[in-house]
Protein backbone atom coordinates (compact mmCIF):
# COMPACT_ATOMS: atom_id res chain seq x y z
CA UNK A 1 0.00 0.00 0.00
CA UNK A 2 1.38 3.32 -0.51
CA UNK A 3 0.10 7.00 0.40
CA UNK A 4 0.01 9.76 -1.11
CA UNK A 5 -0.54 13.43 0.15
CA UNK A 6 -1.52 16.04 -2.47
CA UNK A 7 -0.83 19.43 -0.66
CA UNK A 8 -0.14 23.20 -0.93
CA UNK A 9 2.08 24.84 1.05
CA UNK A 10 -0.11 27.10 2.95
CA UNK A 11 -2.86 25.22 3.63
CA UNK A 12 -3.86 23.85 7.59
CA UNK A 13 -5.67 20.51 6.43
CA UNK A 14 -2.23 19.56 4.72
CA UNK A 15 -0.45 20.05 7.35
CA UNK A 16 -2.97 18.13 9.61
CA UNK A 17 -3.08 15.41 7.51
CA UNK A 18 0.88 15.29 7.04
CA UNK A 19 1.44 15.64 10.89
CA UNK A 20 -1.09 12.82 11.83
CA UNK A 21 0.52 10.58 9.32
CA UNK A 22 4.25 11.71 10.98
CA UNK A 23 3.22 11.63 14.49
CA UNK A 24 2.26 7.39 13.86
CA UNK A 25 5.65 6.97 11.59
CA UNK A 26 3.47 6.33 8.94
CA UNK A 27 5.45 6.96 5.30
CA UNK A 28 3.87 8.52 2.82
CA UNK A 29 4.75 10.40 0.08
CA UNK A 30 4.44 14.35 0.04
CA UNK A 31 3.82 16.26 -3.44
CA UNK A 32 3.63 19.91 -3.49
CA UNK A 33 0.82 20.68 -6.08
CA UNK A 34 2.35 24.35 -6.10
CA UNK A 35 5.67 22.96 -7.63
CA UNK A 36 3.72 19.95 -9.56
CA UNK A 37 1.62 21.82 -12.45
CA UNK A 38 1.22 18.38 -13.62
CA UNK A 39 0.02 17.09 -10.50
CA UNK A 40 -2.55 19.55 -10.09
CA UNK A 41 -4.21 18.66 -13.10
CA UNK A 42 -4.39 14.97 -12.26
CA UNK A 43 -6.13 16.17 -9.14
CA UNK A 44 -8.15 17.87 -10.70
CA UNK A 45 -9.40 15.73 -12.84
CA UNK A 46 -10.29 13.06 -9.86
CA UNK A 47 -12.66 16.12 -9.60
CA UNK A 48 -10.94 17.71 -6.28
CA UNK A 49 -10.21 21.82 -6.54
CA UNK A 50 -9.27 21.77 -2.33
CA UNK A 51 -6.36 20.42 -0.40
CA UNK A 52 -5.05 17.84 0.28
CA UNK A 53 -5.74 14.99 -1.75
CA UNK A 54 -4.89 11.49 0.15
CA UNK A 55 -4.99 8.71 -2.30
CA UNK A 56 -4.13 5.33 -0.72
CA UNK A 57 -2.92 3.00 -3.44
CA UNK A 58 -3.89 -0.54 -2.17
CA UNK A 59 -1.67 -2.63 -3.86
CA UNK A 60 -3.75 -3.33 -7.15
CA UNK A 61 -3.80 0.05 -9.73
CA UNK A 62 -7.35 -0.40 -9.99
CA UNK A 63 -8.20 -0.17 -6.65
CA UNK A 64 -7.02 2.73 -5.11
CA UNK A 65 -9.48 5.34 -2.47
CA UNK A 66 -9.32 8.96 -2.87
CA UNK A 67 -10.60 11.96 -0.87
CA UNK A 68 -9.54 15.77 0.14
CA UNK A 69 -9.24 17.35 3.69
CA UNK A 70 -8.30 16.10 6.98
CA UNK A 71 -10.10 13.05 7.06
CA UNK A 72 -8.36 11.05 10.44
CA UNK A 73 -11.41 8.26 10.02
CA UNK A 74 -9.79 7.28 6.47
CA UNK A 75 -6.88 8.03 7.60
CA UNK A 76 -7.43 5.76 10.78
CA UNK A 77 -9.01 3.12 8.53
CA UNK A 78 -6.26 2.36 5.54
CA UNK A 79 -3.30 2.78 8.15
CA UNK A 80 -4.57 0.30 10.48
CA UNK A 81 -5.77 -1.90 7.28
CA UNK A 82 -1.77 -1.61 6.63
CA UNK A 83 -0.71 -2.30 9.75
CA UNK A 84 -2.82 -5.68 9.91
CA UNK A 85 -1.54 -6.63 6.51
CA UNK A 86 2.62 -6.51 8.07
């Protein structure tokens, strides 16, 4: 499974999201969507305009969960799903 944080630099729900993730030494990986024009317009098109975008990529390309904001319940829900799987 891997994660991946959409976020802007000034924005409090990316940094919420980021520092829950850090706090449980969970890795994920960070892209700044003001550095990643092409980024932004993947987002985008996954219909999203806000930050962040969490996708959790559960192993299979086809099944992978999306959403925006500070969401600890998903977050809560595909960490401990990866924590099971180890």
């Amino acid at each position: 499974m891997q994660i991946t944080v959409y976020s802007t630099p000034k924005c409090v729900q990316c940094k919420l999201t980021k520092g829950w993730l850090d706090e449980r030494g969970i890795t994920y990986r960070a892209v700044d969507l003001s550095k990643h024009p092409e980024d932004l317009e993947a987002v985008q098109a996954l219909g999203y305009a806000s930050a962040p975008v969490v996708i959790v990529n559960l192993g299979d390309t086809m099944d992978e969960k999306h959403w925006y904001g500070f969401r600890p319940d998903l977050l809560t829900e595909f960490t401990t799903n990866q924590e099971a799987a180890a």
